[in-house]
N, C-alpha and C. Protein backbone atom coordinates (compact mmCIF):
# COMPACT_ATOMS: atom_id res chain seq x y z
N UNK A 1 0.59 8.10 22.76
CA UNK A 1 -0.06 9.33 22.36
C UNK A 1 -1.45 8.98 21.83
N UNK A 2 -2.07 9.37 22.04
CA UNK A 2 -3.71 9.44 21.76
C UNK A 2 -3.94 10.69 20.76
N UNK A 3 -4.96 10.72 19.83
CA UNK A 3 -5.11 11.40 18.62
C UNK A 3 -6.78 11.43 18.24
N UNK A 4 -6.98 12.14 18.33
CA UNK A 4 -9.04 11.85 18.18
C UNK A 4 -9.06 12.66 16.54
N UNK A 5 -10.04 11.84 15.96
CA UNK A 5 -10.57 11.67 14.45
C UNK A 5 -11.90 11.57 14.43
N UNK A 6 -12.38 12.43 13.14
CA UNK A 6 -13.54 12.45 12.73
C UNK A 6 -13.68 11.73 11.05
N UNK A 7 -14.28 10.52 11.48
CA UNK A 7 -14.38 9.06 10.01
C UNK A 7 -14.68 10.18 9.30
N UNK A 8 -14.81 9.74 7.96
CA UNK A 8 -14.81 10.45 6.49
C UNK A 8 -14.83 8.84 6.10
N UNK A 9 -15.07 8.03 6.37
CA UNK A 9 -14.77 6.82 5.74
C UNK A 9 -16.26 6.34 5.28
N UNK A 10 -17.36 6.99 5.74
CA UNK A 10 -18.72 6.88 5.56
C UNK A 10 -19.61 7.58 6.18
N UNK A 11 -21.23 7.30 5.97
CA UNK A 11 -21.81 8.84 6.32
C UNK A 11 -22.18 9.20 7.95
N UNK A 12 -21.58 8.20 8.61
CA UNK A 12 -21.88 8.75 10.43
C UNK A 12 -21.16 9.34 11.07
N UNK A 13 -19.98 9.46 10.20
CA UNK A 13 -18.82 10.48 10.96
C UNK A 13 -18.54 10.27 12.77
N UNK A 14 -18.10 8.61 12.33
CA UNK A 14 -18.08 8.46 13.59
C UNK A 14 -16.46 9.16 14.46
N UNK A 15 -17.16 9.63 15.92
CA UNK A 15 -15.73 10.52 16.60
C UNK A 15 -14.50 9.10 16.96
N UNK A 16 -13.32 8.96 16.45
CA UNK A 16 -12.57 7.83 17.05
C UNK A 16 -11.80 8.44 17.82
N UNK A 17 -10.88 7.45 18.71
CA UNK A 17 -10.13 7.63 19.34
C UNK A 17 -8.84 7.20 18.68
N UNK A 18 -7.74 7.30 18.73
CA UNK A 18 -6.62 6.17 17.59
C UNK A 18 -5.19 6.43 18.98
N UNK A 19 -4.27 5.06 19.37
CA UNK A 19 -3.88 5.16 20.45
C UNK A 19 -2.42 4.99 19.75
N UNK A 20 -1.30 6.09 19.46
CA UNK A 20 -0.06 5.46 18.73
C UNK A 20 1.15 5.30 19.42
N UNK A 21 1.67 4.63 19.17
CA UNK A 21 2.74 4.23 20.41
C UNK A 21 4.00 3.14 19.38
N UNK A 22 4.87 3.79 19.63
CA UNK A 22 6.36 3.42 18.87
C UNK A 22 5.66 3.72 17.63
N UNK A 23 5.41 4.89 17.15
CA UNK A 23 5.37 5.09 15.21
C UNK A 23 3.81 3.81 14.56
N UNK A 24 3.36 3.18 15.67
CA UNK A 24 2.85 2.12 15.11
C UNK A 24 1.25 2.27 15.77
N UNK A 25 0.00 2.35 14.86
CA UNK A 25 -1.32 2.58 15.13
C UNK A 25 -1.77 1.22 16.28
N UNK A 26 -1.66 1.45 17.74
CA UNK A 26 -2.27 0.24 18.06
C UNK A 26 -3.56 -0.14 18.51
N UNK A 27 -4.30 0.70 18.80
CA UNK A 27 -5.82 0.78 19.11
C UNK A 27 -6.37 1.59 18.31
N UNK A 28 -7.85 1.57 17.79
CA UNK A 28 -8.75 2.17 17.54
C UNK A 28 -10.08 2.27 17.87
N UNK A 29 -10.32 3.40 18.84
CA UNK A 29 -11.54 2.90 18.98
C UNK A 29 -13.28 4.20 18.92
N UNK A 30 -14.40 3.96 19.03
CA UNK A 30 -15.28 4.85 18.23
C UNK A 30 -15.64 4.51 17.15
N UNK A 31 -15.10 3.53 16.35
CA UNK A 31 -16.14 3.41 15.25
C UNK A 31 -16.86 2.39 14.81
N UNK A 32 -17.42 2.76 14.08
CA UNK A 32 -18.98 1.40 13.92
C UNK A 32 -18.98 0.79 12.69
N UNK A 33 -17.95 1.05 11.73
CA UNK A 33 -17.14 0.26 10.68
C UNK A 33 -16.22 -0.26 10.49
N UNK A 34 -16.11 -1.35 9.66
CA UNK A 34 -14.28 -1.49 9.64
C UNK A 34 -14.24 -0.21 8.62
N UNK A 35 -14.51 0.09 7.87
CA UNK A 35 -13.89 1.37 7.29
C UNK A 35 -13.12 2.39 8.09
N UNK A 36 -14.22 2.45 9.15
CA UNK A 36 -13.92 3.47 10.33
C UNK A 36 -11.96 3.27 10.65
N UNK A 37 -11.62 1.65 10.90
CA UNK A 37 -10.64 1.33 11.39
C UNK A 37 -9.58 1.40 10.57
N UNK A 38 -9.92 1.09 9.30
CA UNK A 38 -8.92 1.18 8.23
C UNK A 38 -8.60 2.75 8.04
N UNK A 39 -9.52 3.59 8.09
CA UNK A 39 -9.11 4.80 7.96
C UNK A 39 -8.66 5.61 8.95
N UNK A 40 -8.81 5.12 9.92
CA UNK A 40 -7.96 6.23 11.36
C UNK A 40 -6.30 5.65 11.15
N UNK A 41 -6.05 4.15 10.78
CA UNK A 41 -5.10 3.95 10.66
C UNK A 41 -4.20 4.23 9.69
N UNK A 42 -4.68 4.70 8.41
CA UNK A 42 -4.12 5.37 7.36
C UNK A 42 -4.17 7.19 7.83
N UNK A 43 -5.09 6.84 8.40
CA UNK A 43 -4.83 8.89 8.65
C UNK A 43 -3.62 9.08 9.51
N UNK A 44 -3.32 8.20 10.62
CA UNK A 44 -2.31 8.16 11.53
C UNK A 44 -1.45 8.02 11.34
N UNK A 45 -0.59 7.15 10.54
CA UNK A 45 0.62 6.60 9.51
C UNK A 45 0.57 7.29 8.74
N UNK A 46 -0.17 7.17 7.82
CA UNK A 46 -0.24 8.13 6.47
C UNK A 46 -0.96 8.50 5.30
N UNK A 47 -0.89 9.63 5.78
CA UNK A 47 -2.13 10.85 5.42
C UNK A 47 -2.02 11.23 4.39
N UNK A 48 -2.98 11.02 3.66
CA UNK A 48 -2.99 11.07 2.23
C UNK A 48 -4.71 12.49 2.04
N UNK A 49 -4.53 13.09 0.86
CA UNK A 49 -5.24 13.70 0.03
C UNK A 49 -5.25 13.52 -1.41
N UNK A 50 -6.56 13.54 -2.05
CA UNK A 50 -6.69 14.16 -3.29
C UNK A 50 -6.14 15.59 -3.45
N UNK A 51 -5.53 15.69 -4.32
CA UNK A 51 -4.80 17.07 -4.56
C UNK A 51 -5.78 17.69 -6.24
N UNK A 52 -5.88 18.65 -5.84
CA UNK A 52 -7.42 19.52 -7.13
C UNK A 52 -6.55 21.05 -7.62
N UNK A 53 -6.52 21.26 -8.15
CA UNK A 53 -5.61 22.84 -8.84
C UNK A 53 -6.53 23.02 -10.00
N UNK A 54 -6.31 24.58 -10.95
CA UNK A 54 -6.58 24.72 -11.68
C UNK A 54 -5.02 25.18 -12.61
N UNK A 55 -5.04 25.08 -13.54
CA UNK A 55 -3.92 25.25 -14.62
C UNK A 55 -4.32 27.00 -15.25
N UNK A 56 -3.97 27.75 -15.42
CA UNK A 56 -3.94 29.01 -16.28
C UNK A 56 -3.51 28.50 -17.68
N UNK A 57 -4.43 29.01 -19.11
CA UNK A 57 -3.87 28.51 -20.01
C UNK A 57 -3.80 30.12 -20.43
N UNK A 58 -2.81 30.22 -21.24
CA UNK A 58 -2.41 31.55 -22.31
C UNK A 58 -3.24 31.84 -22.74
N UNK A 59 -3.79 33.05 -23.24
CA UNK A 59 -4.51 33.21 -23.94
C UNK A 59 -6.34 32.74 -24.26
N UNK A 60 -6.44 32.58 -22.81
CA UNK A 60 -7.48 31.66 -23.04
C UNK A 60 -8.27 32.47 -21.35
N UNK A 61 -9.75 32.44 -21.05
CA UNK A 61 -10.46 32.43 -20.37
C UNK A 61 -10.94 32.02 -19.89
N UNK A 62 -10.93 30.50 -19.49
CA UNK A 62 -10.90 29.80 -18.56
C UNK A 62 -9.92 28.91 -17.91
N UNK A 63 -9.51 28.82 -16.80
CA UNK A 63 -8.40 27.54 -16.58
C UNK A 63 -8.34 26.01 -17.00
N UNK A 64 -7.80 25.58 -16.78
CA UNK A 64 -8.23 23.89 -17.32
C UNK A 64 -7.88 23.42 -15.45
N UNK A 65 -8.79 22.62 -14.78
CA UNK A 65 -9.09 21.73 -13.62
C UNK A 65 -8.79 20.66 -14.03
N UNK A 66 -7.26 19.78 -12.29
CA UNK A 66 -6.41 18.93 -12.84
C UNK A 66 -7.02 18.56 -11.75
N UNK A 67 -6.48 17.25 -11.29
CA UNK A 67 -6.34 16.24 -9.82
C UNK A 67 -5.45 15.48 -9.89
N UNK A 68 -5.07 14.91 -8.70
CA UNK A 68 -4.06 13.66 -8.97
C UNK A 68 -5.40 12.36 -9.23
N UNK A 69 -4.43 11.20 -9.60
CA UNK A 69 -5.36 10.17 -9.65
C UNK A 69 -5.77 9.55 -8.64
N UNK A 70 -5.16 9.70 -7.53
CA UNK A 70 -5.28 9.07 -6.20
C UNK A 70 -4.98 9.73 -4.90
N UNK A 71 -5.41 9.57 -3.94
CA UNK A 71 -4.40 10.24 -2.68
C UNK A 71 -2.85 10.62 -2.81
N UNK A 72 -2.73 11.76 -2.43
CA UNK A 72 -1.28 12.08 -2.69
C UNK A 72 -0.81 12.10 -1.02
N UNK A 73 0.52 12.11 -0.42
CA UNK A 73 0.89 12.12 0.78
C UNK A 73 0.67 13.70 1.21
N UNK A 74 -0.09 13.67 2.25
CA UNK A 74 -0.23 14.62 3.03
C UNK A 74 0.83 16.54 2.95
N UNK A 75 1.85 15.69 3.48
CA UNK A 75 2.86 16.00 3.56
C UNK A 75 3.62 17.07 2.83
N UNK A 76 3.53 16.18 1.25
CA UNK A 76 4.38 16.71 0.35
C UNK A 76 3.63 17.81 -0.78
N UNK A 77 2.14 17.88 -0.10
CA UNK A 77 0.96 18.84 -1.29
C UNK A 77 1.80 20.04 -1.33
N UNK A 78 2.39 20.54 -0.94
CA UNK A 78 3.32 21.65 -1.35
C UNK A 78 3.91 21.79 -2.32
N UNK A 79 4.94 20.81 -2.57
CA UNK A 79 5.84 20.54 -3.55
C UNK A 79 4.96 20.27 -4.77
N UNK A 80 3.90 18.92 -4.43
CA UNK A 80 2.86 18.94 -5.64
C UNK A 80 2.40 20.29 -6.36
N UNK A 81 1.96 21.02 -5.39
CA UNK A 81 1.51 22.51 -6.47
C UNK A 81 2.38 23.06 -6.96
N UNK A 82 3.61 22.75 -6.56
CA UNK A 82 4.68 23.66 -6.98
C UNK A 82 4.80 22.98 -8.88
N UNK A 83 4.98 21.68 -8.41
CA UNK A 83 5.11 20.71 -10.04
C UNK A 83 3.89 21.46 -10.98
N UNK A 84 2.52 21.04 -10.56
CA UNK A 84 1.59 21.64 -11.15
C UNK A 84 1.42 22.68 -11.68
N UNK A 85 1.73 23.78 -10.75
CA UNK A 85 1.64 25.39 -11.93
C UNK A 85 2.71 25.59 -12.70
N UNK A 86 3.98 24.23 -13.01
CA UNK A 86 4.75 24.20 -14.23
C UNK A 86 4.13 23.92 -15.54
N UNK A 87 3.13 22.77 -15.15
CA UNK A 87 2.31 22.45 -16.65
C UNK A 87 1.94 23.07 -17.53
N UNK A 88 2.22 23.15 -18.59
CA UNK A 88 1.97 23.24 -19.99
C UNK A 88 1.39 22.83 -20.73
N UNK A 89 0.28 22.10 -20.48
CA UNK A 89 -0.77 21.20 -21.57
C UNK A 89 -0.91 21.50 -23.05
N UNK A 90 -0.38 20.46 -23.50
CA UNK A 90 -0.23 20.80 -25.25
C UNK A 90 -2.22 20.64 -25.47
N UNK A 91 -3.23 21.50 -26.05
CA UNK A 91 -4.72 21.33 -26.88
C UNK A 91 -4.43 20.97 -27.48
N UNK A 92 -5.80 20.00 -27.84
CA UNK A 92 -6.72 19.46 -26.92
C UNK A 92 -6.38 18.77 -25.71
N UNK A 93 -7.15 19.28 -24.59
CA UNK A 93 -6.88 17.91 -23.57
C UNK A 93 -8.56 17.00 -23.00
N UNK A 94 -8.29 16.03 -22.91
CA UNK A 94 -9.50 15.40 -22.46
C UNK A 94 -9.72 15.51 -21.36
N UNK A 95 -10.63 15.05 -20.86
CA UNK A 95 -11.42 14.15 -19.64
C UNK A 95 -10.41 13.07 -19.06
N UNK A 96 -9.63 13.06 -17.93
CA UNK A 96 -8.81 12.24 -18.01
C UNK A 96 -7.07 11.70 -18.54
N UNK A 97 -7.02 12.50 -19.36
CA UNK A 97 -5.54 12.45 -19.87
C UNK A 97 -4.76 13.08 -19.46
N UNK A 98 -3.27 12.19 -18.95
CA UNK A 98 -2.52 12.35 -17.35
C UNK A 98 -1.32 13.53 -18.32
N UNK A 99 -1.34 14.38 -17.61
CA UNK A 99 -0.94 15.83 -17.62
C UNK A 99 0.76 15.62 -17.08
N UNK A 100 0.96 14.78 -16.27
CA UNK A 100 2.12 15.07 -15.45
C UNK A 100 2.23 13.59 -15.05
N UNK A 101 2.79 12.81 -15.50
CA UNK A 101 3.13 11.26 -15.20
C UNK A 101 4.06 11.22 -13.66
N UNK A 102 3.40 10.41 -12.93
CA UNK A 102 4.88 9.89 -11.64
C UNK A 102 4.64 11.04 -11.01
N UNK A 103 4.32 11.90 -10.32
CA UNK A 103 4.45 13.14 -10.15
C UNK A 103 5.60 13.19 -8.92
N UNK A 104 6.47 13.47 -8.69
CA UNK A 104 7.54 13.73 -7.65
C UNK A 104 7.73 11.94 -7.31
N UNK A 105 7.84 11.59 -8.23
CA UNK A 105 8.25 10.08 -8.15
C UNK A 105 7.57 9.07 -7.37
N UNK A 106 6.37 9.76 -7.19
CA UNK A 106 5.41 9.10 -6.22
C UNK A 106 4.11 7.79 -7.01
N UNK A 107 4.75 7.63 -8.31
CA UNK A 107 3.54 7.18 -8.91
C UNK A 107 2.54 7.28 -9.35
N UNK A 108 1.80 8.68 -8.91
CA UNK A 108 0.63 9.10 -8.88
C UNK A 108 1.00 10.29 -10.04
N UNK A 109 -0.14 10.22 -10.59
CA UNK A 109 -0.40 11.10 -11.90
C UNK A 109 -1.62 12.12 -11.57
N UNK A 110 -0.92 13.17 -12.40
CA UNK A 110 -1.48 14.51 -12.14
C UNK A 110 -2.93 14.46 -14.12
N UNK A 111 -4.26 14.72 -13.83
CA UNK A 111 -5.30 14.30 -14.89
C UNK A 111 -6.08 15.16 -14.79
N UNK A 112 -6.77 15.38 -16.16
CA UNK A 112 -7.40 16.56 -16.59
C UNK A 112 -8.63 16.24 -16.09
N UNK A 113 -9.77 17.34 -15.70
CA UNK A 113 -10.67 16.81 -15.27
C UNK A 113 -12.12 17.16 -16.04
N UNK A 114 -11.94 17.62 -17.15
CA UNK A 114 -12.80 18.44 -18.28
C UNK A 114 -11.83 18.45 -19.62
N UNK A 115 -12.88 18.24 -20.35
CA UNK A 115 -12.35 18.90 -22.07
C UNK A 115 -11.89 20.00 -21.81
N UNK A 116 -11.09 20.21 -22.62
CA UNK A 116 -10.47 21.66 -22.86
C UNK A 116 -10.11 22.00 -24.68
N UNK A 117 -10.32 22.83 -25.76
CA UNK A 117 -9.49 22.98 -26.72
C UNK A 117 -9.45 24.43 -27.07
C-alpha cells in the first residue's frame, strides 16, 4: 500500500511517498531530510498529536489552557478529551504544573499552559 504525506518535519513541506507492506514502513521516498524520513515513518506506524483543550473553571471567566506534554497517539484523542473535561484544578495553577499524571496510562501528562488564580 502506498500512502502520500505532506513533511511537517521542517519548513519545505516536502510531498513523500511512504510504501507499507506487512504493518511495516519500507520505503520512503520525496524527501530532502532525514527528518523528512523519520517522520513519514512515525506518521505511518504511529501517529501521534499534541493534544490542546481548554478547562471551564466555576465561577470564573476565563478557562484555564491545558496540553499534553508530548505527542499523544493519534487514535485515542477521543478518550483523552473525554479524561480532560473531568479536571478539576485545585488554584493556583502554574505555567506547567501536570494537571492529570499518566493520562490513560500512556505516560504522558496532561499541563497547564498559563497562570491561573
Amino acid at each position: 500500500m502506498k500512502k502520500e504525506l505532506t513533511c511537517i518535519g521542517c519548513p519545505i513541506g516536502c510531498q513523500m511517498e511512504v510504501t507499507i507492506e506487512d504493518g511495516e514502513c519500507r520505503e520512503v521516498s520525496g524527501h530532502s531530510c532525514r527528518r523528512g524520513e523519520s517522520y513519514a515513518r512515525q506518521e505511518c506506524l504511529h501517529p501521534a498529536r499534541m493534544v490542546t483543550a481548554s478547562i471551564l473553571i466555576p465561577d470564573r471567566i476565563l478557562p484555564l489552557s491545558v496540553r499534553t506534554d508530548r505527542p499523544f497517539p493519534k487514535e485515542r484523542i477521543g478518550e483523552c478529551l473525554e479524561e480532560i473535561r473531568k479536571i478539576k484544578p485545585q488554584l493556583p495553577v502554574k505555567v506547567g504544573d501536570v494537571l492529570l499524571p499518566n493520562i490513560l496510562e500512556t505516560g504522558i501528562n496532561i499541563i497547564a499552559t498559563r497562570n491561573y488564580s
